[in-house]
N, C-alpha and C. Protein backbone atom coordinates (compact mmCIF):
# COMPACT_ATOMS: atom_id res chain seq x y z
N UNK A 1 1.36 8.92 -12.38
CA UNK A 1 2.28 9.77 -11.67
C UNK A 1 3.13 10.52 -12.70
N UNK A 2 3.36 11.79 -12.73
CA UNK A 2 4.39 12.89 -13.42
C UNK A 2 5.40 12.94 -12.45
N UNK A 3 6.23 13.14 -13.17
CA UNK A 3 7.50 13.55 -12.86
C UNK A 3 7.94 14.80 -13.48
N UNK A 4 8.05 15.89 -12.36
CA UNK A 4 8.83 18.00 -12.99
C UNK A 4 10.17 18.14 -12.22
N UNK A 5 11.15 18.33 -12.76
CA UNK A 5 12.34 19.14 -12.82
C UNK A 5 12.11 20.41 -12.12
N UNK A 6 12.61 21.21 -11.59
CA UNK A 6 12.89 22.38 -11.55
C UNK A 6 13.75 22.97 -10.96
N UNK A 7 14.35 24.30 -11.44
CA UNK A 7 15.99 24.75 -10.87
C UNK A 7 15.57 25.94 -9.61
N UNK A 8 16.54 26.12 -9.37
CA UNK A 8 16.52 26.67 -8.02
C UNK A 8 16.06 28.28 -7.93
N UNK A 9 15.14 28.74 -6.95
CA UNK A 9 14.03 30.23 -7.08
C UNK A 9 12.57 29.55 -7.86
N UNK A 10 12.92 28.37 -8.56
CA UNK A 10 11.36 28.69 -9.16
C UNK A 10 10.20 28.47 -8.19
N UNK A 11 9.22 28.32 -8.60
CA UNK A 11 8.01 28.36 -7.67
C UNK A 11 7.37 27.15 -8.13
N UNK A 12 7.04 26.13 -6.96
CA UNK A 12 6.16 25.13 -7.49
C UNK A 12 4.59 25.27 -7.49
N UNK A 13 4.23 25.99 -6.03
CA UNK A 13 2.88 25.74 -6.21
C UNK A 13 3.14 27.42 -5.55
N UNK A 14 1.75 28.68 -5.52
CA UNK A 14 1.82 29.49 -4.43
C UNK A 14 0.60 29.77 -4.51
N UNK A 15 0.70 30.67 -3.13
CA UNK A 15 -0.88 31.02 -2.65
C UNK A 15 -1.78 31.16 -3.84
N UNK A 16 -2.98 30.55 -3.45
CA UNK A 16 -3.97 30.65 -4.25
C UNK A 16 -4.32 29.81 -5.74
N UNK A 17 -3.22 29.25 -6.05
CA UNK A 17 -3.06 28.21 -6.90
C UNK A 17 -4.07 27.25 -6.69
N UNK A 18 -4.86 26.43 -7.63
CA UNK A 18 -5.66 25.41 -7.13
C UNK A 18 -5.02 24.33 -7.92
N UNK A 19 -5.19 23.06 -7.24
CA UNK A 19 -4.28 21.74 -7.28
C UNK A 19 -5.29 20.26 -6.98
N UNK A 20 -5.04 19.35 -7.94
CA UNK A 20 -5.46 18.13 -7.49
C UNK A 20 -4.95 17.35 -7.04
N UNK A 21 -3.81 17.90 -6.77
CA UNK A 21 -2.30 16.45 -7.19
C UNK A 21 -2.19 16.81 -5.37
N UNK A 22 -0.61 15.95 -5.40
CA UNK A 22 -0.44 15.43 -4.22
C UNK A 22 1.17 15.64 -4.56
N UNK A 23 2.28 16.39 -4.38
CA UNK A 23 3.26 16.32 -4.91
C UNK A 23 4.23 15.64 -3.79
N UNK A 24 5.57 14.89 -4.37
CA UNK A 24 6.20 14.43 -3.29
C UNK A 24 7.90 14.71 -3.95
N UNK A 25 8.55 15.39 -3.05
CA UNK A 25 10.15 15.69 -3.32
C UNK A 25 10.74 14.53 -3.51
N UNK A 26 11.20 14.44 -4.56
CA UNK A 26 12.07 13.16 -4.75
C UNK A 26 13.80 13.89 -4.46
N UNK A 27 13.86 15.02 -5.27
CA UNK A 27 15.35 15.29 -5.01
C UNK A 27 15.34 16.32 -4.41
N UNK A 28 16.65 17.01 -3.91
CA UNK A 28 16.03 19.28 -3.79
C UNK A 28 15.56 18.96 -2.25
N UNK A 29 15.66 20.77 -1.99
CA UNK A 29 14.96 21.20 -1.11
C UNK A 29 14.13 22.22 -1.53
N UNK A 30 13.26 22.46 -0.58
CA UNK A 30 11.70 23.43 -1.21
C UNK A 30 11.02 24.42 0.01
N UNK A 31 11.99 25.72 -0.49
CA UNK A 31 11.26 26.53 1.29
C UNK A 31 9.83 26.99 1.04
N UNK A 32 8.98 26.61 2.16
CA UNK A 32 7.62 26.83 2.44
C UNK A 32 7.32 28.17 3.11
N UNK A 33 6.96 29.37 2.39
CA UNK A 33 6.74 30.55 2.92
C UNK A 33 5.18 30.59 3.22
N UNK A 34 4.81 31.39 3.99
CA UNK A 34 3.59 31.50 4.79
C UNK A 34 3.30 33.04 4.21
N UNK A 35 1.42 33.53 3.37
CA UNK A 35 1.30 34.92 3.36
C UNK A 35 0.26 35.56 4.00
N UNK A 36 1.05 36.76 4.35
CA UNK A 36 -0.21 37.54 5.46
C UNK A 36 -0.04 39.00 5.39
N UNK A 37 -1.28 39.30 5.35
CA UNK A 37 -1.19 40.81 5.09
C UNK A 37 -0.18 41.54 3.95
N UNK A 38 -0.45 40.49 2.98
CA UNK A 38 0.42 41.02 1.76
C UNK A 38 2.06 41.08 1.59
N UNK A 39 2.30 40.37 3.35
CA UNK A 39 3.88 39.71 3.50
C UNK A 39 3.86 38.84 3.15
N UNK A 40 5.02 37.90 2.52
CA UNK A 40 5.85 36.85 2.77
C UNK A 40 6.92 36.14 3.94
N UNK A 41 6.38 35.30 4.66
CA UNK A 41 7.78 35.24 5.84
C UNK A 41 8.09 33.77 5.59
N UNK A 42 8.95 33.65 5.76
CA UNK A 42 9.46 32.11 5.66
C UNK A 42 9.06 30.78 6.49
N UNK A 43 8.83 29.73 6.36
CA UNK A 43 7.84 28.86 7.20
C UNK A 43 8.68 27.53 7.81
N UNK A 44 9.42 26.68 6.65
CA UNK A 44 9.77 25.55 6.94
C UNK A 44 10.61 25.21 5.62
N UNK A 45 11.38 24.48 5.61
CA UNK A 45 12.36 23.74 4.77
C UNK A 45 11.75 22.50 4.41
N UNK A 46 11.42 21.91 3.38
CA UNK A 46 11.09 20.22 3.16
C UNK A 46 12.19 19.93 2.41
N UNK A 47 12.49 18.75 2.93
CA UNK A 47 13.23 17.85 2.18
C UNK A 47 12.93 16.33 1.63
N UNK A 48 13.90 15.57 1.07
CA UNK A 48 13.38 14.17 0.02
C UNK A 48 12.34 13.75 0.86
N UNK A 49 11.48 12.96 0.11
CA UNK A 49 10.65 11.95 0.49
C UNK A 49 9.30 12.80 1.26
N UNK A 50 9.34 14.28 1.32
CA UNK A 50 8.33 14.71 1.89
C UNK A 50 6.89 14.84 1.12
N UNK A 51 5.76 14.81 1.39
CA UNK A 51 4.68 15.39 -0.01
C UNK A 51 3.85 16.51 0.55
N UNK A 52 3.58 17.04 -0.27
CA UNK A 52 3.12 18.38 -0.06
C UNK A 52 1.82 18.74 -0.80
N UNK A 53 0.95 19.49 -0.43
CA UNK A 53 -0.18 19.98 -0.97
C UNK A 53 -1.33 20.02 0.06
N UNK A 54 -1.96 21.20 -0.48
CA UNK A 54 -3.06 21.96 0.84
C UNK A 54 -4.46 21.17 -0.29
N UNK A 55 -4.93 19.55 0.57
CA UNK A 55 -6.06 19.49 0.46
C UNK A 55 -6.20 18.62 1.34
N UNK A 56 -7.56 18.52 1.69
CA UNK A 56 -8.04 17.68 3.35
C UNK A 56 -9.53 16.85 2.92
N UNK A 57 -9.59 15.77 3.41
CA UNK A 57 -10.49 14.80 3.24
C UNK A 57 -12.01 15.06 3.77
N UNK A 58 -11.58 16.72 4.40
CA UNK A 58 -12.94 17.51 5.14
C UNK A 58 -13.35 18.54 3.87
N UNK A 59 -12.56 19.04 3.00
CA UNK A 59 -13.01 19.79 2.42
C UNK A 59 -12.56 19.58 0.70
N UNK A 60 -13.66 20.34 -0.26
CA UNK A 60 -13.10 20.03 -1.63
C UNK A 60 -12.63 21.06 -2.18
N UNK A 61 -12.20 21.88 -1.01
CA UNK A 61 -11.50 23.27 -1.33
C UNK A 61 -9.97 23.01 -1.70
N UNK A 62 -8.94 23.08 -2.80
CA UNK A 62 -7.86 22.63 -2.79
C UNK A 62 -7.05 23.96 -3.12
N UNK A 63 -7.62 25.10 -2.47
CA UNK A 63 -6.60 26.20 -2.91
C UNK A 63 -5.61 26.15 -2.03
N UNK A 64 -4.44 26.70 -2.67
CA UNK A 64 -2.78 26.53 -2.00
C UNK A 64 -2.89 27.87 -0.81
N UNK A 65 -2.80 27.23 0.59
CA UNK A 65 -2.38 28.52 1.24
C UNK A 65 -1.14 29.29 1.61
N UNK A 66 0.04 28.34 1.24
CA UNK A 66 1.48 28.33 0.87
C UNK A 66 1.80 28.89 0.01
N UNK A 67 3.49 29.14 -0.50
CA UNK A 67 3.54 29.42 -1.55
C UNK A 67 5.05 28.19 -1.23
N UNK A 68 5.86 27.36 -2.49
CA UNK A 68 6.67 26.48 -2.17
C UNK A 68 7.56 26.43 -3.41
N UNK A 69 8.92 27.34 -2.94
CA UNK A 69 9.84 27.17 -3.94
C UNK A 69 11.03 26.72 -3.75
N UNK A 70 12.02 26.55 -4.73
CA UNK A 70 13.06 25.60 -4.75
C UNK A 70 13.95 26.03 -4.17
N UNK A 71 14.90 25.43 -3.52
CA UNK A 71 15.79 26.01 -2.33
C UNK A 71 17.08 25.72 -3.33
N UNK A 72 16.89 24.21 -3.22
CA UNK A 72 18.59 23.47 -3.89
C UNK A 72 18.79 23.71 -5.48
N UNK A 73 19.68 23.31 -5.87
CA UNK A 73 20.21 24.16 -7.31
C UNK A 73 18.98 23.48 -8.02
N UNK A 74 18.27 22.27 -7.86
CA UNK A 74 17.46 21.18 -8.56
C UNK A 74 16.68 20.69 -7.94
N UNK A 75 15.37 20.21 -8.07
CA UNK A 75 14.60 19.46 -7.49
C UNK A 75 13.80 18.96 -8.03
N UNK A 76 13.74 17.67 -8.04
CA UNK A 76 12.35 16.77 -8.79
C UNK A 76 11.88 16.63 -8.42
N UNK A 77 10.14 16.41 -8.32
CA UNK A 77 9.35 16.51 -7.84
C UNK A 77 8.16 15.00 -8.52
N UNK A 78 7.42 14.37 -7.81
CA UNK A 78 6.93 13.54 -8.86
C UNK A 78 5.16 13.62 -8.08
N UNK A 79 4.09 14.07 -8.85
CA UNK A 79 2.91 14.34 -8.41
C UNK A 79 1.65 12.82 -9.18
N UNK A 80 0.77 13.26 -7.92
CA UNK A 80 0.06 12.10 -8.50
C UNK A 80 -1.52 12.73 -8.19
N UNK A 81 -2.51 12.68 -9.14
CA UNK A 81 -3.85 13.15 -8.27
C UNK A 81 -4.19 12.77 -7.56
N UNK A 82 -4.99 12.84 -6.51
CA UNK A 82 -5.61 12.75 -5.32
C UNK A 82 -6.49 11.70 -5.42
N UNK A 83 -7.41 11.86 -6.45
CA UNK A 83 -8.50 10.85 -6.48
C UNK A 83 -7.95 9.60 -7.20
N UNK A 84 -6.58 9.57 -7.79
CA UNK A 84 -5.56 8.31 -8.12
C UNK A 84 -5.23 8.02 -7.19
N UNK A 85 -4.64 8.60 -5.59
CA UNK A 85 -3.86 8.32 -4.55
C UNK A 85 -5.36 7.46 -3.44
N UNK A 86 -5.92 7.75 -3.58
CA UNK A 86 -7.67 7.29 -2.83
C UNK A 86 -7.56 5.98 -3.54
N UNK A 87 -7.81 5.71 -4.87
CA UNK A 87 -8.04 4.70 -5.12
C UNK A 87 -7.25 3.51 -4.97
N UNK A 88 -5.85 4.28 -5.26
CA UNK A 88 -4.61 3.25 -4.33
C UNK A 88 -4.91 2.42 -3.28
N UNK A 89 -4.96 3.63 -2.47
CA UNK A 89 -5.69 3.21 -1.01
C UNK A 89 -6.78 2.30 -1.26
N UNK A 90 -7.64 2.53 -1.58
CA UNK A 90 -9.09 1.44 -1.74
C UNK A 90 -8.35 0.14 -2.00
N UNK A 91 -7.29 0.15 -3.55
CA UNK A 91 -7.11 -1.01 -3.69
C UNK A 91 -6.06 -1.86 -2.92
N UNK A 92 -5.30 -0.94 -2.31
CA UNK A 92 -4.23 -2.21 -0.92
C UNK A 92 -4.24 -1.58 -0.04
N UNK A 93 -4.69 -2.07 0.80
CA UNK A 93 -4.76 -1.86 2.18
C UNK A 93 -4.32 -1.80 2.93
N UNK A 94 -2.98 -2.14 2.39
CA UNK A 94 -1.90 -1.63 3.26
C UNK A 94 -0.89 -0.54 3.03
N UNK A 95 -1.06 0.13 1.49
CA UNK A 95 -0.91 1.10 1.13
C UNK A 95 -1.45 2.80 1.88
N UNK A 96 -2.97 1.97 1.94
CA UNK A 96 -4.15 2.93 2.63
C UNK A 96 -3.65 3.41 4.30
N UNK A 97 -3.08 2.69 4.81
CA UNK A 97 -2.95 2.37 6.17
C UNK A 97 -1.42 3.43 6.00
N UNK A 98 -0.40 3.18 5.45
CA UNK A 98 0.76 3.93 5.48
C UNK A 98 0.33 5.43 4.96
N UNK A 99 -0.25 5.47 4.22
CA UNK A 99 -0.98 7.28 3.81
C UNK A 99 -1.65 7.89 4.91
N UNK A 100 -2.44 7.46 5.89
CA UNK A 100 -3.13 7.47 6.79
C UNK A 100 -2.28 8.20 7.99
């Protein structure tokens, strides 16, 4: 697991970005904008304890369809890969069951 800092406007992940990880807000808030037709409109607010990232257990497509930047003056963020977060799962089962 990593652990990133970042101050407030930056950009964590945005459209089209490709990602393995699995990121989860530890501190901060992080507004989730939605793009279309070459707009930006605003989507949703996340806050602590949320995790974030556009990949699905249907597909091995992991491009970002979001774009997700920092709201609060600070936000830490702590990411883990995907195929580390699976194996978690494999190995407790009750880990597996709360991700689920």
């Amino acid at each position: 697991m990593q652990e990133k800092s970042f101050d407030e406007g930056q950009t964590i992940l945005k459209r089209g970005d490709v990602t393995d990880r699995v990121h989860i807000l530890w501190y901060g808030r992080i507004i989730v904008e939605v793009c279309y037709n070459d707009e930006v409109a605003y989507f949703d607010t996340i806050k602590r304890g949320a995790c974030f990232s556009a990949f699905t257990s249907f597909s091995d497509d992991t491009t970002q369809m979001l774009n997700y930047k920092i709201k609060s003056q600070r936000a830490v963020i702590y990411t883990i890969k995907t195929k580390h977060l699976h194996k978690l799962g494999k190995s407790y089962i009750e880990l597996a069951d709360r991700i689920r």
